[in-house]
Each structure stands twice: as structure tokens, then as C-alpha cells.
N, C-alpha and C. Protein backbone atom coordinates (compact mmCIF):
# COMPACT_ATOMS: atom_id res chain seq x y z
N UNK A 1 102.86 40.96 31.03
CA UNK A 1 103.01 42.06 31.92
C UNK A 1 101.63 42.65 32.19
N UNK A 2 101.34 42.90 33.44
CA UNK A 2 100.20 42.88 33.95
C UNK A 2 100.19 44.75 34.33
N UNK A 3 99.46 45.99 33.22
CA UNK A 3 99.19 47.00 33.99
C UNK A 3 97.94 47.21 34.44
N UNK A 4 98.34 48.04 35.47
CA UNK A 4 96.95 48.86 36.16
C UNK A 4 96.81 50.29 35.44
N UNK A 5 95.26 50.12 34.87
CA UNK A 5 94.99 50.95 34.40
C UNK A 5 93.76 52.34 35.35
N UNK A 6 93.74 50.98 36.54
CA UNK A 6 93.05 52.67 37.59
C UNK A 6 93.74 53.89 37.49
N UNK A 7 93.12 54.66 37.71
CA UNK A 7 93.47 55.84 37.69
C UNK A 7 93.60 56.49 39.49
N UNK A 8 93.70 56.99 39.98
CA UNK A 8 94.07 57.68 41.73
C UNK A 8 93.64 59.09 40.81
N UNK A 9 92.42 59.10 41.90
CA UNK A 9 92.19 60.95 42.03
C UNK A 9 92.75 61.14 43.14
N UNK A 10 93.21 62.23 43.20
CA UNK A 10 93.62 62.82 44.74
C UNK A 10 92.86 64.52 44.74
N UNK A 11 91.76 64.65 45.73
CA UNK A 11 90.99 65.81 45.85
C UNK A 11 91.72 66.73 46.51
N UNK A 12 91.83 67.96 46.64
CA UNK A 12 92.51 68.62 48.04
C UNK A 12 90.88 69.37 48.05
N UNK A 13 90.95 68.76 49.55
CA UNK A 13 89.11 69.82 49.99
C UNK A 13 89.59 70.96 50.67
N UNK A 14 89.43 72.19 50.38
CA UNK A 14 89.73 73.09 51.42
C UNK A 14 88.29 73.55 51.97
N UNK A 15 88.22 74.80 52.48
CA UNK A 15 87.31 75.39 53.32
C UNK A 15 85.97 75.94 52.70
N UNK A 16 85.17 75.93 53.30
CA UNK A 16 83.61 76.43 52.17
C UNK A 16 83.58 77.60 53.20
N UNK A 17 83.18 79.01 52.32
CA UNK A 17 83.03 79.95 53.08
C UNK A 17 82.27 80.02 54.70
N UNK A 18 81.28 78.68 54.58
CA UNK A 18 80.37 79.36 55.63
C UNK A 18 80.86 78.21 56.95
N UNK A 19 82.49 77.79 56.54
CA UNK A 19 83.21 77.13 57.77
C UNK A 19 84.08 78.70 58.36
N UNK A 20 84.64 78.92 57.13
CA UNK A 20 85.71 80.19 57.65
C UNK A 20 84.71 80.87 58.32
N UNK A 21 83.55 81.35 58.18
CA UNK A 21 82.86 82.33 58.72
C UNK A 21 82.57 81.66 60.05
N UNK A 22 82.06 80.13 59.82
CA UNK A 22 81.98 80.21 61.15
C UNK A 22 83.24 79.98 62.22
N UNK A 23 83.81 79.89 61.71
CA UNK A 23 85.37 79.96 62.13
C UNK A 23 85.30 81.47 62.44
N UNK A 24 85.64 81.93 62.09
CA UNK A 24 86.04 83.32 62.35
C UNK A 24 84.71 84.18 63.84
N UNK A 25 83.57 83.63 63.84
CA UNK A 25 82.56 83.76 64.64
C UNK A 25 83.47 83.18 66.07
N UNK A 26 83.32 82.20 65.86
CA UNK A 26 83.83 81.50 67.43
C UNK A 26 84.85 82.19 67.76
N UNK A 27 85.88 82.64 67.02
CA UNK A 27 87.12 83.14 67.29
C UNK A 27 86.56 84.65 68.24
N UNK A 28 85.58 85.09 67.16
CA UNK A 28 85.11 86.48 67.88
C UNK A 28 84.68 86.78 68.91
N UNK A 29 83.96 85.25 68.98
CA UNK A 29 82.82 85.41 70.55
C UNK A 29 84.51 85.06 71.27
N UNK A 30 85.28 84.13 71.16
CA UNK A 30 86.34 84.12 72.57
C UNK A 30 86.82 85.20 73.17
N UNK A 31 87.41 85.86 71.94
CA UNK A 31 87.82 86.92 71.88
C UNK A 31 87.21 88.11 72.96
N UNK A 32 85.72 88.23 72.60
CA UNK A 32 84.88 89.38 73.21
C UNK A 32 85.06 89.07 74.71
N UNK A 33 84.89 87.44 74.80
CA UNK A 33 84.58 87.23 76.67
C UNK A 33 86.54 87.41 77.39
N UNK A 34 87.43 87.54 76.42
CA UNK A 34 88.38 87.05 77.23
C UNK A 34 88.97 88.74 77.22
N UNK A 35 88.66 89.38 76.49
CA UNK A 35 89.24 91.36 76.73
C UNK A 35 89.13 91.25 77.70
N UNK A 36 87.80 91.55 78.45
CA UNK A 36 87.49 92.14 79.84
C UNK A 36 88.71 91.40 80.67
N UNK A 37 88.71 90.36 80.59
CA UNK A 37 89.38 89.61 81.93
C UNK A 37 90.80 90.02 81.99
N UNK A 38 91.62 89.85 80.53
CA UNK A 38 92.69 89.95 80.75
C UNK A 38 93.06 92.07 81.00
N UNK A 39 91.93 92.63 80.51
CA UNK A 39 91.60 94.14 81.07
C UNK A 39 91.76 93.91 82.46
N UNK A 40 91.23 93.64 83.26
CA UNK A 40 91.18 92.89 84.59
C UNK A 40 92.20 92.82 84.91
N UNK A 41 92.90 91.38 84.80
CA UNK A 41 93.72 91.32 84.99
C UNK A 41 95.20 92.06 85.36
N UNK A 42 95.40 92.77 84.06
CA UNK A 42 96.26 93.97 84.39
C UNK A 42 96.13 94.68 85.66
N UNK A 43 95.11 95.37 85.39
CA UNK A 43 94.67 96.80 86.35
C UNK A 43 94.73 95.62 88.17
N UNK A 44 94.47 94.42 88.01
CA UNK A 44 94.85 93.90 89.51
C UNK A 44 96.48 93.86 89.53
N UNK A 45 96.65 93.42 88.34
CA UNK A 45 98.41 93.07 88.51
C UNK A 45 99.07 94.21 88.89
N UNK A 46 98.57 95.83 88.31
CA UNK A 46 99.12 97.12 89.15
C UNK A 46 99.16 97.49 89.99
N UNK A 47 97.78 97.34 90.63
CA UNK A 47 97.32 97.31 92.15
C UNK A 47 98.54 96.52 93.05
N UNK A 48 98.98 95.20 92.62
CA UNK A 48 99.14 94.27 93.41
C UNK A 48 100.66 94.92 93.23
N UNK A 49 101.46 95.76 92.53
CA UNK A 49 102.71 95.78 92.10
C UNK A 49 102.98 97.37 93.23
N UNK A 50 101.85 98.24 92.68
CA UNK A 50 101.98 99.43 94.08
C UNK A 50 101.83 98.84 95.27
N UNK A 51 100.91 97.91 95.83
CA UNK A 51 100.88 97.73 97.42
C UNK A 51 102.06 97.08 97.65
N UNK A 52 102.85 96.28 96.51
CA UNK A 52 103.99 95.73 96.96
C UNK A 52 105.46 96.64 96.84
N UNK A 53 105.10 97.55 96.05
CA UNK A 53 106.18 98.57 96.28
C UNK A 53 106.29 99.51 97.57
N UNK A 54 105.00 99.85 97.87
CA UNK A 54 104.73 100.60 99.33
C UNK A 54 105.32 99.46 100.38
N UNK A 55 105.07 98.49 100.19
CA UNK A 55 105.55 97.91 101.53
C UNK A 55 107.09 97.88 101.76
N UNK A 56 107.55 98.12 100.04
CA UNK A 56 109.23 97.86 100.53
C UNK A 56 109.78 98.96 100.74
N UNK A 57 108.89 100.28 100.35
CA UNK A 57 109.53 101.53 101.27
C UNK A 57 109.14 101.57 102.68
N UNK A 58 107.67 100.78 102.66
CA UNK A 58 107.86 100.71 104.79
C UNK A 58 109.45 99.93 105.23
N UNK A 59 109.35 98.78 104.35
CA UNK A 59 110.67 97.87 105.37
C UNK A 59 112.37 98.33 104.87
N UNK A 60 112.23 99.70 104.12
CA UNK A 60 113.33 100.25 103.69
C UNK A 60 113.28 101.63 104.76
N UNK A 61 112.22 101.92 105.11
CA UNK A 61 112.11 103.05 106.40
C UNK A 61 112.98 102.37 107.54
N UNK A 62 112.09 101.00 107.86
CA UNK A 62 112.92 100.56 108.94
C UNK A 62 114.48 100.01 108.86
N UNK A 63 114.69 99.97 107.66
CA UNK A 63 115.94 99.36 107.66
C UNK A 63 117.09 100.76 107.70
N UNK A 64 116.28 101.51 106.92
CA UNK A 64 117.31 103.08 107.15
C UNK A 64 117.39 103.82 108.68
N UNK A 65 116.13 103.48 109.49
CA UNK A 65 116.55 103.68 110.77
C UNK A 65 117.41 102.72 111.59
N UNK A 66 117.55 101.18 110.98
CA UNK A 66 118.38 100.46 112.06
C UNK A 66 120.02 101.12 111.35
N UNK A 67 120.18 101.30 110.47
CA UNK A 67 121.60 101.83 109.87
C UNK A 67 122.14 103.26 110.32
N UNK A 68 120.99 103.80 110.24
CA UNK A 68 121.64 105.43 110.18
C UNK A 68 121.55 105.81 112.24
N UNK A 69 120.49 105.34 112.76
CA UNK A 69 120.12 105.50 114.47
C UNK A 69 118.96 106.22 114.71
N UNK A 70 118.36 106.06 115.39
CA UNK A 70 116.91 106.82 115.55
C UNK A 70 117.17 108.32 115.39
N UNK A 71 118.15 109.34 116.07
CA UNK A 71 118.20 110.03 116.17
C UNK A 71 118.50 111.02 114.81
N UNK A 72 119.50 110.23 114.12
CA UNK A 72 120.06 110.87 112.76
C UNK A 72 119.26 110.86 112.12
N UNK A 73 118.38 109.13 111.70
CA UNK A 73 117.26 109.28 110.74
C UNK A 73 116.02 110.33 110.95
N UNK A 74 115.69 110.33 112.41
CA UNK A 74 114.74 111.70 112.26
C UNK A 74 115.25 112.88 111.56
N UNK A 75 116.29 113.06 111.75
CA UNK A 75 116.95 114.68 111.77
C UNK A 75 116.95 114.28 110.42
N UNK A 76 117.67 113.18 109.77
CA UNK A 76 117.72 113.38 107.79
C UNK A 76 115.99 113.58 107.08
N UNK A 77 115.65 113.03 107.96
CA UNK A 77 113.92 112.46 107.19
C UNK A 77 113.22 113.98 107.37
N UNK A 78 113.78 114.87 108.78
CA UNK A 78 113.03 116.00 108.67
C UNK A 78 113.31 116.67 107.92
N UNK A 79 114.68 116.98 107.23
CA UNK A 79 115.34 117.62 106.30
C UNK A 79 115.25 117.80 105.42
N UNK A 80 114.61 116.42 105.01
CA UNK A 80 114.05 116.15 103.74
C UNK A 80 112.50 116.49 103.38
N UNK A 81 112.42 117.83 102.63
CA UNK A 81 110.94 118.89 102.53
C UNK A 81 109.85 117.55 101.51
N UNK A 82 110.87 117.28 100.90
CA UNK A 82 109.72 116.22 99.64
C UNK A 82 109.58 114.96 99.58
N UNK A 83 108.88 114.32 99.04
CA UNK A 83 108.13 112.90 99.20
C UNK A 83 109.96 112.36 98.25
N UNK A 84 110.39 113.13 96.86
CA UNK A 84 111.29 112.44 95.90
C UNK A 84 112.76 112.65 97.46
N UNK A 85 112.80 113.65 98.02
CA UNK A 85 114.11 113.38 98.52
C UNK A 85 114.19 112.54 99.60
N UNK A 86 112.66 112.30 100.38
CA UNK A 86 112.76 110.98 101.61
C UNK A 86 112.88 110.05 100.81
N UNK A 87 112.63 109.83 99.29
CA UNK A 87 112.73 108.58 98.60
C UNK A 87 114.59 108.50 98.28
N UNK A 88 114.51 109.52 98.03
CA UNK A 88 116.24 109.75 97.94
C UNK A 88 117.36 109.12 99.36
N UNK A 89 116.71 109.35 99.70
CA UNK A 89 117.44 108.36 101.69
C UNK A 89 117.04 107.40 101.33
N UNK A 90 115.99 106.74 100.91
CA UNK A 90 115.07 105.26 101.13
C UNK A 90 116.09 104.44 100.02
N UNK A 91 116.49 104.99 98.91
CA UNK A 91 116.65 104.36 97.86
C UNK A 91 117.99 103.55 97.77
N UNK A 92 118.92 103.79 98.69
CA UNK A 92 119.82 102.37 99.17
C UNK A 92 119.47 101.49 99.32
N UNK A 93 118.76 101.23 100.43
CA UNK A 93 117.73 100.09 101.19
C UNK A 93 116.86 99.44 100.44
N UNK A 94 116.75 99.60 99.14
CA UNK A 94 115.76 99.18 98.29
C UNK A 94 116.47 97.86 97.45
N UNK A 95 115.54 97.10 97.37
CA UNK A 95 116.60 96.09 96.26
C UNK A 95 116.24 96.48 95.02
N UNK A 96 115.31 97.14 94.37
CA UNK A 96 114.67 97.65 92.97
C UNK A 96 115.01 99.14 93.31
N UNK A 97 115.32 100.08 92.65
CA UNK A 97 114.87 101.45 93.28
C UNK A 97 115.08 102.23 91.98
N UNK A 98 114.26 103.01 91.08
CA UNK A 98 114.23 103.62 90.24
C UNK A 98 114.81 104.79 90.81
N UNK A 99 115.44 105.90 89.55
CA UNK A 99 116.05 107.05 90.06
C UNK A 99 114.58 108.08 90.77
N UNK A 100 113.20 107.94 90.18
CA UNK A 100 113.00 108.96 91.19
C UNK A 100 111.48 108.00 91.86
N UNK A 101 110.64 108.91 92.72
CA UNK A 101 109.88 108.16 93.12
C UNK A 101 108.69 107.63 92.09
N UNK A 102 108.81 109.07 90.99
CA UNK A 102 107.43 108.63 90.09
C UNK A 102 107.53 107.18 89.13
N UNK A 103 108.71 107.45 88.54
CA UNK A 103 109.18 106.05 88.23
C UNK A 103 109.15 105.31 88.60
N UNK A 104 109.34 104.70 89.99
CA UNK A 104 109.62 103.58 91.48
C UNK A 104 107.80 103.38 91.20
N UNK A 105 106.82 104.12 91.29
CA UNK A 105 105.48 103.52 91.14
C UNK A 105 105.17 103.60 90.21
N UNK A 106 103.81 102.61 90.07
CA UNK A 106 103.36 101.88 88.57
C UNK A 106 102.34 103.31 88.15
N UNK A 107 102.21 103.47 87.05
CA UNK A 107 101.52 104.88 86.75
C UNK A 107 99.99 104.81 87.39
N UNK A 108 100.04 106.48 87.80
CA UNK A 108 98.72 106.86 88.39
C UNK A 108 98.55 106.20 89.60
N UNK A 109 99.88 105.46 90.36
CA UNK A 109 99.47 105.34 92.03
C UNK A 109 100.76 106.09 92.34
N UNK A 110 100.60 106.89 93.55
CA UNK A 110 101.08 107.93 94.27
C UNK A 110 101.29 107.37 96.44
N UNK A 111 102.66 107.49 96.48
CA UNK A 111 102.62 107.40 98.04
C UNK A 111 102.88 108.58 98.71
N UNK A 112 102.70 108.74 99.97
CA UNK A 112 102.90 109.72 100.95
C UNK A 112 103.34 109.36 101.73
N UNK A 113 105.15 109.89 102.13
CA UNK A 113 105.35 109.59 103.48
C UNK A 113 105.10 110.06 104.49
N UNK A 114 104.84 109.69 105.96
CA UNK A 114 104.50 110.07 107.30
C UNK A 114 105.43 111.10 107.58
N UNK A 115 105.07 112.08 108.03
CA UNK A 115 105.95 113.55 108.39
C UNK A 115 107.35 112.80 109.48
N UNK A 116 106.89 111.91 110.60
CA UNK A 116 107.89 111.38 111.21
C UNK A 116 108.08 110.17 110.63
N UNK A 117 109.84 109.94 110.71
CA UNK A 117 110.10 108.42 110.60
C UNK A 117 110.06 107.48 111.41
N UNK A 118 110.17 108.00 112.56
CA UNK A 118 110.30 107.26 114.20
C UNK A 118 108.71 106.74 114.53
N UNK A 119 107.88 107.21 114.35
CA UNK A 119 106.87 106.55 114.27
C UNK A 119 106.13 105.45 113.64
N UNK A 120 106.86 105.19 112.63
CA UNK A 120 106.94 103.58 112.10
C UNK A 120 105.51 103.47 111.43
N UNK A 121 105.05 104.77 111.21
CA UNK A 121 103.76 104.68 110.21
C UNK A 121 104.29 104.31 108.94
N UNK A 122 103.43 103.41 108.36
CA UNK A 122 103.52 103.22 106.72
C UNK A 122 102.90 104.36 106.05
N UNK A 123 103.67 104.21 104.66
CA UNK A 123 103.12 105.10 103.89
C UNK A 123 102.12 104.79 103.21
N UNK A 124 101.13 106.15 102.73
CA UNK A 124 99.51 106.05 102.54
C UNK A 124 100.47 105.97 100.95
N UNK A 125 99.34 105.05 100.15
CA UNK A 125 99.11 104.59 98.74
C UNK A 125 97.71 105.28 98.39
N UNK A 126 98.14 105.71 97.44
CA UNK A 126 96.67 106.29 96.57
C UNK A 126 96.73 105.63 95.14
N UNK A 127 95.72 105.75 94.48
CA UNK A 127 95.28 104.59 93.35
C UNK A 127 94.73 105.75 92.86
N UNK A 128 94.29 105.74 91.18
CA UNK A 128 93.24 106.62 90.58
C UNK A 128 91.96 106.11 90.78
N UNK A 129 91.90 105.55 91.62
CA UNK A 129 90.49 105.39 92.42
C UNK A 129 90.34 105.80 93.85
N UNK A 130 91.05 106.11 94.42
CA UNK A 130 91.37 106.18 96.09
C UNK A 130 92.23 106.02 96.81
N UNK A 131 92.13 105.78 97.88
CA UNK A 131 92.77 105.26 98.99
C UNK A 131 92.89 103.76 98.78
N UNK A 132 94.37 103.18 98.97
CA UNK A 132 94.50 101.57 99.11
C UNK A 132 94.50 101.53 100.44
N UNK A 133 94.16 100.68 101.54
CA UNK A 133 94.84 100.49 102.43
C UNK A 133 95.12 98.96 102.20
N UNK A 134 96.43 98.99 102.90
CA UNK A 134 96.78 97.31 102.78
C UNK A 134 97.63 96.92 103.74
């Protein structure tokens, strides 16, 4: 009977500090360059979420005047003293529509509706930077 008397080491190598460290370096530098962007990112994705909410109270203006008649919708829209209660008419016509207007926009952008409805002005968007126009 024939044994083997080799022996099998089996090592487990793990990590030498100055891999983790540099491990942990690279991780940092990604890290640092990719904040800003996805910072970025956001603050466009809000932008892009108010100009697209303003537009669906323009095409919810027009859709509340083809329903209600030129004449009625002026007379409701004049009736209506505040930006939340013309949103209050608008907010059928909406396929999203939060209960009030501050909610309905993404924080710190603000719309204004046009004193007339019949005039088919869009409403002005403001940003905590300015004026959007879009």
C-alpha cells in the first residue's frame, strides 16, 4: 500500500493594509467627481418636472375652455381671486393633480396664472433662480 506523505498547505491571502487603503482612495476620488453630477442632475430633473407641469396647466386651460365655453370659463376664471382656486377649476383636466397648487409643483418653483383665460397666455414659472421661460 502505497501512502502519500505530502502534505497540501492551503494559504488564505487576504488584504495588506496599504491595498484597503488604496482601495478605499479610489473609491473616494469616484465618489468626489460623481456628487456634483448626480447634485446636477436632480436640480435639472426639477426644472424639467416644473416646465412640464406648467405646460399641463396651459393644455388643462385649454381644455377647461373647450368644456365649460368661452364665455363661462372667463366668468369662472374671473371669479376666481387666487392662483389655488384657478387651480381648483384646472384640476379636473389634469391627469396628475395634487389637492392644492403648492403641492402640484416641485418645491421652490411657483406659477402665475394670466388674469384672462381667453387669451390663451401660458402661465409664467418662476424657479429659485428666476424666471423659466419655456
Amino acid at each position: 500500500m502505497h501512502t502519500s506523505s505530502s502534505k497540501s498547505h492551503s494559504f488564505i491571502r487576504g488584504f495588506s493594509l496599504v491595498e484597503m487603503m488604496a482601495c478605499v482612495s479610489i473609491i473616494g476620488i469616484i465618489a468626489f467627481m460623481a456628487i456634483p453630477s448626480v447634485t446636477r442632475m436632480r436640480g435639472d430633473s426639477e426644472r424639467n418636472l416644473a416646465i412640464a407641469r406648467a405646460e399641463s396647466l396651459n393644455l388643462a386651460q385649454a381644455s377647461y375652455i373647450q368644456v365649460r365655453g368661452r364665455t363661462q370659463a372667463a366668468l369662472d376664471w374671473t371669479a376666481a381671486s387666487s392662483s389655488d382656486s384657478k387651480y381648483t377649476l384646472l384640476r379636473p383636466y389634469l391627469s396628475f393633480a395634487e389637492t392644492t397648487l403648492t403641492a402640484y409643483m416641485p418645491s421652490g418653483y411657483t406659477v402665475t396664472f394670466p388674469p384672462s383665460i381667453t387669451s390663451m397666455t401660458k402661465v409664467s414659472l418662476t424657479s429659485p433662480t428666476g424666471s423659466i421661460y419655456y
